[in-house]
PDB file of N, CA and C in Angstrom:
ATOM      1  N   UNK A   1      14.509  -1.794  -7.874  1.00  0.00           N
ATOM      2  CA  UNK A   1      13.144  -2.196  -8.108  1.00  0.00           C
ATOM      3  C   UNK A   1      12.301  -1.031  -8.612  1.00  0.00           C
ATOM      4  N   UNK A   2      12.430   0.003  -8.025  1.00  0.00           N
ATOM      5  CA  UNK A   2      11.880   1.139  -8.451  1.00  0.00           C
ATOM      6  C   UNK A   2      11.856   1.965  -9.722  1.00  0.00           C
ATOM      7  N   UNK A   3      13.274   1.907  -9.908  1.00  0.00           N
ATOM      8  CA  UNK A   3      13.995   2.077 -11.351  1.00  0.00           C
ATOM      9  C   UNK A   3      12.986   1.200 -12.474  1.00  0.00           C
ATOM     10  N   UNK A   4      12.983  -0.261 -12.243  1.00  0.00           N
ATOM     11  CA  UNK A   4      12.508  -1.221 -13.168  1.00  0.00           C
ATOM     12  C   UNK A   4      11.088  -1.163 -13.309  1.00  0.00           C
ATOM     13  N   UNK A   5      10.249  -0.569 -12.009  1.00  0.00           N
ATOM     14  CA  UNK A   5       8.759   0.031 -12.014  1.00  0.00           C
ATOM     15  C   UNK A   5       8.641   0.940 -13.189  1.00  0.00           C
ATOM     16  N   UNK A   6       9.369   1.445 -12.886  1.00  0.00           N
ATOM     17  CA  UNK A   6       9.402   2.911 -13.913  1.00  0.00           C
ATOM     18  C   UNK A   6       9.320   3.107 -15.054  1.00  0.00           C
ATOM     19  N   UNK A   7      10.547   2.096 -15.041  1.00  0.00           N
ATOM     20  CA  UNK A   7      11.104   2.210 -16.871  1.00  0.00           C
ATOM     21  C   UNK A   7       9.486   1.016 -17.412  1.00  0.00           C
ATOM     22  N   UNK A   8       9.149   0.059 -17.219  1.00  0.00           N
ATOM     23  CA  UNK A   8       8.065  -0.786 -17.474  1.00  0.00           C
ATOM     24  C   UNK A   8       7.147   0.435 -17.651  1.00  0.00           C
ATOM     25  N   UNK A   9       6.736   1.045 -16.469  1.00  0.00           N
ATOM     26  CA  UNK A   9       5.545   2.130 -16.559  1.00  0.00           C
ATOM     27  C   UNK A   9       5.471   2.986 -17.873  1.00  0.00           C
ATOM     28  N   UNK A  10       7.257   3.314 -18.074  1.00  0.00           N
ATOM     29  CA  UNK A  10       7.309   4.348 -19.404  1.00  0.00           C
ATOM     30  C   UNK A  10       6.680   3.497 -20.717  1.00  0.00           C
ATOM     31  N   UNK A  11       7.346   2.225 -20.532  1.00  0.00           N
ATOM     32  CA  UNK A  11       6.948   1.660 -21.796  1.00  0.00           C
ATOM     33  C   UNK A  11       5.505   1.729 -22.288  1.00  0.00           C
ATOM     34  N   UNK A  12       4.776   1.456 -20.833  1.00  0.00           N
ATOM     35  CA  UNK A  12       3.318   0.961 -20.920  1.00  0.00           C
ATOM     36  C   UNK A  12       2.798   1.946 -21.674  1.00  0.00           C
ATOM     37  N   UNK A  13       2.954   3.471 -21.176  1.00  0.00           N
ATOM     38  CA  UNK A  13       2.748   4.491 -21.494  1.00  0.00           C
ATOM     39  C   UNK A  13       2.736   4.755 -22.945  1.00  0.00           C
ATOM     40  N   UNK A  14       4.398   4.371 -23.567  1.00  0.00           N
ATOM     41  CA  UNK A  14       4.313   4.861 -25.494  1.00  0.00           C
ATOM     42  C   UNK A  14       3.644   3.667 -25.642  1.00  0.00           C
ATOM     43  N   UNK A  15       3.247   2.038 -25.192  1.00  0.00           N
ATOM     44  CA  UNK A  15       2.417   1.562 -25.793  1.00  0.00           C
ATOM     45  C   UNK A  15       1.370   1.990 -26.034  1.00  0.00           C
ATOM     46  N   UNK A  16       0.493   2.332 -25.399  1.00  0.00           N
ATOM     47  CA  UNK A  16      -0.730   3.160 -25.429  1.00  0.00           C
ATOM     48  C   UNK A  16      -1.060   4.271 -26.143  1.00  0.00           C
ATOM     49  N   UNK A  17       0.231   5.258 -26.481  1.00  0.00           N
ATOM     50  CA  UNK A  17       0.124   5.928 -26.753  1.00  0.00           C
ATOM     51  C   UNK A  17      -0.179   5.973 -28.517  1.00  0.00           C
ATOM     52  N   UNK A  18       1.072   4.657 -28.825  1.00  0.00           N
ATOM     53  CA  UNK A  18       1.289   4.539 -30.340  1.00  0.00           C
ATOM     54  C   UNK A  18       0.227   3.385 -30.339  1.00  0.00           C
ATOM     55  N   UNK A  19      -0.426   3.466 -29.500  1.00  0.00           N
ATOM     56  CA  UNK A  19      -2.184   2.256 -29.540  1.00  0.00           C
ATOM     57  C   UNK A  19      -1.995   1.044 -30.261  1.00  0.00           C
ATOM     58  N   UNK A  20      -0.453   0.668 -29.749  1.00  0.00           N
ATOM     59  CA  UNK A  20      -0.440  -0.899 -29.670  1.00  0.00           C
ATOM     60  C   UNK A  20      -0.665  -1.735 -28.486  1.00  0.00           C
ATOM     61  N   UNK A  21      -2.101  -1.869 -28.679  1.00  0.00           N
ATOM     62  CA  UNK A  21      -2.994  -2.236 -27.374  1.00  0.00           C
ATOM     63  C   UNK A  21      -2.248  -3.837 -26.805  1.00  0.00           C
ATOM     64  N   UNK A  22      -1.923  -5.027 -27.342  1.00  0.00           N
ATOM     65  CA  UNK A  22      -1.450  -5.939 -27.147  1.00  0.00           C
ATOM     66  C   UNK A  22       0.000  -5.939 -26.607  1.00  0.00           C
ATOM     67  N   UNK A  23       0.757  -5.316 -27.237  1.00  0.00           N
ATOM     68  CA  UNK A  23       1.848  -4.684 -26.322  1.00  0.00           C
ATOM     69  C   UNK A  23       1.663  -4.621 -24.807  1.00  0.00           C
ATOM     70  N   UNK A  24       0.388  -3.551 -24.705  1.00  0.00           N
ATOM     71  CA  UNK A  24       0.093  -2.471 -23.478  1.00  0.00           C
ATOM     72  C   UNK A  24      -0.009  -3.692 -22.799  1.00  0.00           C
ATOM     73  N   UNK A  25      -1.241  -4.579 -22.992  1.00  0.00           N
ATOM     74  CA  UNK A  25      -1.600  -5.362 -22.231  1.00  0.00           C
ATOM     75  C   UNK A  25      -0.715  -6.345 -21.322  1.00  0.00           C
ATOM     76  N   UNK A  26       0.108  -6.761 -22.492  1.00  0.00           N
ATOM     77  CA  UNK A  26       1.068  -7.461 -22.133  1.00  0.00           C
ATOM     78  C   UNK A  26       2.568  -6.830 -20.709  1.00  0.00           C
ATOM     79  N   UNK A  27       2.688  -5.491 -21.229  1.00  0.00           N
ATOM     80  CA  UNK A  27       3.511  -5.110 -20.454  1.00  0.00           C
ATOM     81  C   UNK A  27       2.894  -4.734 -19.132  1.00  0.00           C
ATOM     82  N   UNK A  28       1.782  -4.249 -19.285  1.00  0.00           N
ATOM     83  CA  UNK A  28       0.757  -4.203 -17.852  1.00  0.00           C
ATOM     84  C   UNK A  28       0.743  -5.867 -16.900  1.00  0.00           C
ATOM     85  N   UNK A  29       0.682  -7.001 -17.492  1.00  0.00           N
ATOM     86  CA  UNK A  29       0.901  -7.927 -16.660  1.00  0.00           C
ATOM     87  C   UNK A  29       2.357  -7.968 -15.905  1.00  0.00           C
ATOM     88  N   UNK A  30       3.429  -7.583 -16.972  1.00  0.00           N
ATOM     89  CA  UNK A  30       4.201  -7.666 -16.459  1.00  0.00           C
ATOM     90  C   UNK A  30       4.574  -6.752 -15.045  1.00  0.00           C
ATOM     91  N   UNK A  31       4.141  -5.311 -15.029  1.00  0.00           N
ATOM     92  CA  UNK A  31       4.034  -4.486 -13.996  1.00  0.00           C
ATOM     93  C   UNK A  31       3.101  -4.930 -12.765  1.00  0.00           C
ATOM     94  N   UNK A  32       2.276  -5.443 -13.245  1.00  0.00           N
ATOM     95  CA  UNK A  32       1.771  -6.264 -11.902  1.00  0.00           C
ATOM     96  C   UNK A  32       2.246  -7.229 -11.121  1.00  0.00           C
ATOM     97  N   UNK A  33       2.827  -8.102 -12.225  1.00  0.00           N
ATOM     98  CA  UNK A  33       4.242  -9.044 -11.298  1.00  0.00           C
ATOM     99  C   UNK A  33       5.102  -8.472 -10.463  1.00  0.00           C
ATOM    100  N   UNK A  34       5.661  -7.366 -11.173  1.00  0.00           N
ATOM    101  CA  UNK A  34       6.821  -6.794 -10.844  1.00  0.00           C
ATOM    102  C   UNK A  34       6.521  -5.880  -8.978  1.00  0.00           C
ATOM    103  N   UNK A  35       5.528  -5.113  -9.225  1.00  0.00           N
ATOM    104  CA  UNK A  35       4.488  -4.383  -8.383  1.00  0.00           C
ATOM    105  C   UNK A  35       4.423  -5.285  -6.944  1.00  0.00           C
ATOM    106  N   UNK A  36       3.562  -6.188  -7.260  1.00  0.00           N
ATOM    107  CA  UNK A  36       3.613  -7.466  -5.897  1.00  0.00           C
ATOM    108  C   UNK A  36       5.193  -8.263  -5.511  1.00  0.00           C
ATOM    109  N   UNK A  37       5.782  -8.327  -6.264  1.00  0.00           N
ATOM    110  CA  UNK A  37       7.091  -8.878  -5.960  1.00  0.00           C
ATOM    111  C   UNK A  37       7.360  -7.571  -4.869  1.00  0.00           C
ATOM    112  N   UNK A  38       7.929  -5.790  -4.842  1.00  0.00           N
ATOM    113  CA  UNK A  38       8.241  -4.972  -5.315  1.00  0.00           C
ATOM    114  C   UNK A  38       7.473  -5.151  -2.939  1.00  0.00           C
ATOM    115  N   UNK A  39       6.279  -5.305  -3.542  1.00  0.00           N
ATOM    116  CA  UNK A  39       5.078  -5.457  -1.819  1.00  0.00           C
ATOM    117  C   UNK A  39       5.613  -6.598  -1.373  1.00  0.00           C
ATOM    118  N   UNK A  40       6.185  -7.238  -1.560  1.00  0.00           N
ATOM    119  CA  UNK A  40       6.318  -8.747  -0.540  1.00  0.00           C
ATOM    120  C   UNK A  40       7.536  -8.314  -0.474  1.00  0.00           C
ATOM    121  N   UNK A  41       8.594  -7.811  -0.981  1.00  0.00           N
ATOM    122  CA  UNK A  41       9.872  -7.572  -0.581  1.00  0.00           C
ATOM    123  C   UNK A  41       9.815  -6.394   0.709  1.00  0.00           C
ATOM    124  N   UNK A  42       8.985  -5.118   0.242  1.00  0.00           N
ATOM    125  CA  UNK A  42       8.572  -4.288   1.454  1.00  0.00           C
ATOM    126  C   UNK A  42       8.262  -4.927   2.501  1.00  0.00           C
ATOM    127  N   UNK A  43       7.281  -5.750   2.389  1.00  0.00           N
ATOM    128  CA  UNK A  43       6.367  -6.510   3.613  1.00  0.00           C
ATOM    129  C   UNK A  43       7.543  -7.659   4.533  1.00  0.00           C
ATOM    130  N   UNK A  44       8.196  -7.675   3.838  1.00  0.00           N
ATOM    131  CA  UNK A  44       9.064  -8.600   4.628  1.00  0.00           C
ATOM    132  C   UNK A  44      10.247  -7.628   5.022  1.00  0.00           C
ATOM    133  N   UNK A  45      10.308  -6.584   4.797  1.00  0.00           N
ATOM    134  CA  UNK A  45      11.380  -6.089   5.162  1.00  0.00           C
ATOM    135  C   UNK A  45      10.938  -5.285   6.432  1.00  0.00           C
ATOM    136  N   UNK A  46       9.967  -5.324   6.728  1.00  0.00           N
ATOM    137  CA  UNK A  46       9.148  -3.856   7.668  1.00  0.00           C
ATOM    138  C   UNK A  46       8.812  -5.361   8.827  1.00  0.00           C
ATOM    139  N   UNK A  47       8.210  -6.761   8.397  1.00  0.00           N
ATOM    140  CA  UNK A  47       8.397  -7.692   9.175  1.00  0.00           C
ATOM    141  C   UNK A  47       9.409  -8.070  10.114  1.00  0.00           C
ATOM    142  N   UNK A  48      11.021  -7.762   9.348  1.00  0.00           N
ATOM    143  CA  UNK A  48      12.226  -7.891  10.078  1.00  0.00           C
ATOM    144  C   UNK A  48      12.551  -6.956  10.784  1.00  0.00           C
ATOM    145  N   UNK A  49      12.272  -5.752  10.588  1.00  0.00           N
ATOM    146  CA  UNK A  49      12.074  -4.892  11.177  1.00  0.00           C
ATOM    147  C   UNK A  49      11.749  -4.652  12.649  1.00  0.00           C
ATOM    148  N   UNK A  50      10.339  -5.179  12.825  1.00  0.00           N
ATOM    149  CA  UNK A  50       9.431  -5.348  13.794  1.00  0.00           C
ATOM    150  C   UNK A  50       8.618  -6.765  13.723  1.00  0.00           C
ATOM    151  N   UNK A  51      10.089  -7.416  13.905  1.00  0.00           N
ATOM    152  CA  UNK A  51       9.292  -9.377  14.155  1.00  0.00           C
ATOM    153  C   UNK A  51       8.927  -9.405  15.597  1.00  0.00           C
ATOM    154  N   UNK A  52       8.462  -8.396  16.560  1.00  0.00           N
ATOM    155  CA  UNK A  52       7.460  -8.790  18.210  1.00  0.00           C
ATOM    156  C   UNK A  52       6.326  -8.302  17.646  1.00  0.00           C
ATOM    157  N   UNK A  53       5.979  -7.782  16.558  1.00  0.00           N
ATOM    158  CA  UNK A  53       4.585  -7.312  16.235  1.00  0.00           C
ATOM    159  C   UNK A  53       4.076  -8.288  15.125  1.00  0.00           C
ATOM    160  N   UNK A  54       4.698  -8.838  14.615  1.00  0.00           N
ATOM    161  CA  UNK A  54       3.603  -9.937  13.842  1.00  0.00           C
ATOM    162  C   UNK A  54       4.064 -11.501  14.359  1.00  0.00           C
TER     163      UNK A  54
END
């Protein structure tokens, strides 16, 4: 998951850079998907973890 954060992040990055803004945009949604998927997999894993505390 982290790996796939990353490599997305790099992209976002030469989008921006070579200021193909529609690109950017586009791959930025996708990192936000990816991002919250990325938190609910954490969040459930720290849940199983410690299922007498929630």
């Amino acid at each position: 998951m982290m790996n796939q954060h990353l490599r997305l992040t790099k992209s976002e990055a030469v989008y921006m850079i070579t200021k193909d803004y529609a690109a950017d945009v586009a791959i930025y949604d996708e990192i936000e998907k990816q991002a919250l998927g990325m938190a609910d997999d954490f969040s459930n894993g720290i849940i199983k973890q410690f299922p007498h505390l929630f």
